[in-house]
Every structure is written in structure tokens, then in C-alpha cells.
Protein backbone atom coordinates (compact mmCIF):
# COMPACT_ATOMS: atom_id res chain seq x y z
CA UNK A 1 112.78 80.68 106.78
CA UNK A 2 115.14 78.63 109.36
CA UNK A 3 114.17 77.40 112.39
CA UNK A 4 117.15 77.47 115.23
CA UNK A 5 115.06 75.02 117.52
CA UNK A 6 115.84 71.86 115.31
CA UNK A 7 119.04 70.38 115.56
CA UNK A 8 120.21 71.41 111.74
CA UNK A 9 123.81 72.53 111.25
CA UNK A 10 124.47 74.79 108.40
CA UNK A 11 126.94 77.94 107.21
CA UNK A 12 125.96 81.09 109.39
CA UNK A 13 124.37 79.38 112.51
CA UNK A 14 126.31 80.47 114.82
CA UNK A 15 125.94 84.04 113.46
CA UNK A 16 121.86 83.88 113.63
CA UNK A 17 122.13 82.43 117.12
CA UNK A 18 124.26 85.65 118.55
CA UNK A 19 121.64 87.70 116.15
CA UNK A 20 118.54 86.30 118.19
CA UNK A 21 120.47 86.10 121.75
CA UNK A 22 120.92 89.57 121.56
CA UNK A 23 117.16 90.56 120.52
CA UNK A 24 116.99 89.49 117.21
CA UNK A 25 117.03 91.16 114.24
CA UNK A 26 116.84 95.33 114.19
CA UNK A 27 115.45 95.54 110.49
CA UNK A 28 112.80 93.81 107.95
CA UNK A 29 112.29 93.84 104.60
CA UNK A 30 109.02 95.93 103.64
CA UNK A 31 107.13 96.85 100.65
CA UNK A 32 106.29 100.74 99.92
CA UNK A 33 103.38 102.02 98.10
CA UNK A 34 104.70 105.41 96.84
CA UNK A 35 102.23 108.38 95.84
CA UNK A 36 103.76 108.73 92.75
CA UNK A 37 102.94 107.45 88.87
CA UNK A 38 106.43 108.18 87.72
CA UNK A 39 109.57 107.40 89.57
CA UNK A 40 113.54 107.72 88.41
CA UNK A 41 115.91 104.28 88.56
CA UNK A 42 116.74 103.60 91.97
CA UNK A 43 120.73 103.49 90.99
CA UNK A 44 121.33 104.10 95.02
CA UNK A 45 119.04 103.60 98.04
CA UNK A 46 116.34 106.40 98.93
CA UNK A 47 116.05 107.40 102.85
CA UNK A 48 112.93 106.65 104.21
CA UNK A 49 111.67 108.78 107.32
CA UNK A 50 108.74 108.62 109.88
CA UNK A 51 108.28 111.58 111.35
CA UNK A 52 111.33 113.12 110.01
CA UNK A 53 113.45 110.24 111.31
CA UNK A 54 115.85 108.00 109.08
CA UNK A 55 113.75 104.64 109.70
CA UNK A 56 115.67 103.01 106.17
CA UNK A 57 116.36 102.84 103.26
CA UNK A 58 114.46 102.26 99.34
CA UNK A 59 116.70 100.07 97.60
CA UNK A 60 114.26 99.20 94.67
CA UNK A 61 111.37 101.07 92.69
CA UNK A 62 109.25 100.81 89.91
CA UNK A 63 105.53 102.08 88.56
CA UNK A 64 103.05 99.82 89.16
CA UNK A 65 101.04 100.08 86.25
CA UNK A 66 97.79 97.87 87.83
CA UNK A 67 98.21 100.01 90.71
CA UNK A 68 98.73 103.47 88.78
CA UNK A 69 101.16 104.11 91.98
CA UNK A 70 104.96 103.65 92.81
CA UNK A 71 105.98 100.03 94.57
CA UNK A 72 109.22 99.52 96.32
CA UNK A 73 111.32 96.66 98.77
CA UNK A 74 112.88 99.18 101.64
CA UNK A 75 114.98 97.65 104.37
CA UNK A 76 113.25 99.09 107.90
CA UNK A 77 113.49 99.11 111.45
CA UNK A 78 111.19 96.63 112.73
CA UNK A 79 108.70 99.54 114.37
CA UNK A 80 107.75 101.16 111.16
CA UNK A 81 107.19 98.04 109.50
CA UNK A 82 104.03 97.97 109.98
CA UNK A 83 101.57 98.05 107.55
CA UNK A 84 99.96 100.90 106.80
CA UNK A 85 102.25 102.95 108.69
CA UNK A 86 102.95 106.83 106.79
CA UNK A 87 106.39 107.21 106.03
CA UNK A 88 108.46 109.59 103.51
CA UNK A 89 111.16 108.68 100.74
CA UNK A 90 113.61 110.84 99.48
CA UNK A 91 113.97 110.59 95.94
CA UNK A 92 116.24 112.24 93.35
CA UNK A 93 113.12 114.03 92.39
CA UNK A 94 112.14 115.13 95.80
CA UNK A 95 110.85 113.59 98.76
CA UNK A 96 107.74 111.61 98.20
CA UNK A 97 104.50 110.55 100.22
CA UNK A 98 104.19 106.63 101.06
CA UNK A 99 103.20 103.85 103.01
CA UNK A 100 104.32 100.71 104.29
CA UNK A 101 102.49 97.81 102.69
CA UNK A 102 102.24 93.96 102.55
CA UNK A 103 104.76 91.13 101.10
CA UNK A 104 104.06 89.96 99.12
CA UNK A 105 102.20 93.07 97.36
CA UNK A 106 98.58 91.57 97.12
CA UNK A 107 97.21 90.86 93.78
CA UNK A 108 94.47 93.21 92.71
């Protein structure tokens, strides 16, 4: 959403130019299709794993009732961002199946 090649001041740019110097950001936003057609309130983030390894966290879930599966924003490192890619969460119910998917979720 900002571009640091025009010549824009504004509240935080020197803190997103030492972000990209040193290899820009580590983690992206991501949606999550969970396998699951009931989920508890998110009251603190779920762990997500790849592979057994932390890769984020769930911070926000719901049903998706046109999709008759779970939906959730997870903050990720940028390698399992991917879409498509298989990834865990760990609920208060259990740890359940998932997947990265798209943002926006596409419409049906």
C-alpha cells in the first residue's frame, strides 16, 4: 500500500525503510480455509504449523456458511504463504486440517 520510491514523508518511514533494508518484511497476512463446519471464538490466536513447525498464528475464525468450511486471517512467515500450501491449526477443540488460501477469499 506505500510506495518508498516516491519522495512522500509520512509517520513510520523511517521504520519501513530499516524494515526493507534489512530484507523486508518476515510475515504476511493470509487467509485459511479450515476443514471444519464448526469452530469455537477465536478469544486468543491459534498456532499454525507446517510440518509440525510454528509457521503463525490464527488470530480470527468463523464458519463460512457459502463455503460449508472454516475461514480465518493468520499472520505467516512469508514461505508458507503460499496458496494452497497444507498447514495445521491448533484449536481449543483440537488441532485442525487447513490450507492457505487467497485475499481476498474469492467469491463463489
Amino acid at each position: 500500500f506505500i510506495h518508498l520510491d516516491r519522495d512522500i514523508d509520512f509517520i513510520g518511514r523511517p521504520a519501513l525503510e530499516a524494515i526493507v533494508a534489512t530484507g523486508g518484511p518476515r510475515r504476511r497476512v493470509a487467509g485459511l480455509f479450515i476443514d471444519a463446519t464448526s469452530l469455537p471464538r477465536a478469544r486468543d490466536p491459534w498456532p499454525v504449523t507446517v510440518d509440525g513447525a510454528l509457521v503463525g498464528q490464527a488470530t480470527s475464525a468463523a464458519v463460512s456458511p457459502a463455503r460449508n468450511t472454516g475461514v480465518a486471517l493468520a499472520m505467516l512467515d512469508i514461505a508458507a504463504t503460499e496458496p494452497g500450501t497444507a498447514c495445521s491449526v491448533v484449536t481449543p477443540v483440537g488441532v485442525l486440517d487447513a490450507a492457505v488460501g487467497p485475499l481476498p477469499f474469492d467469491p463463489l
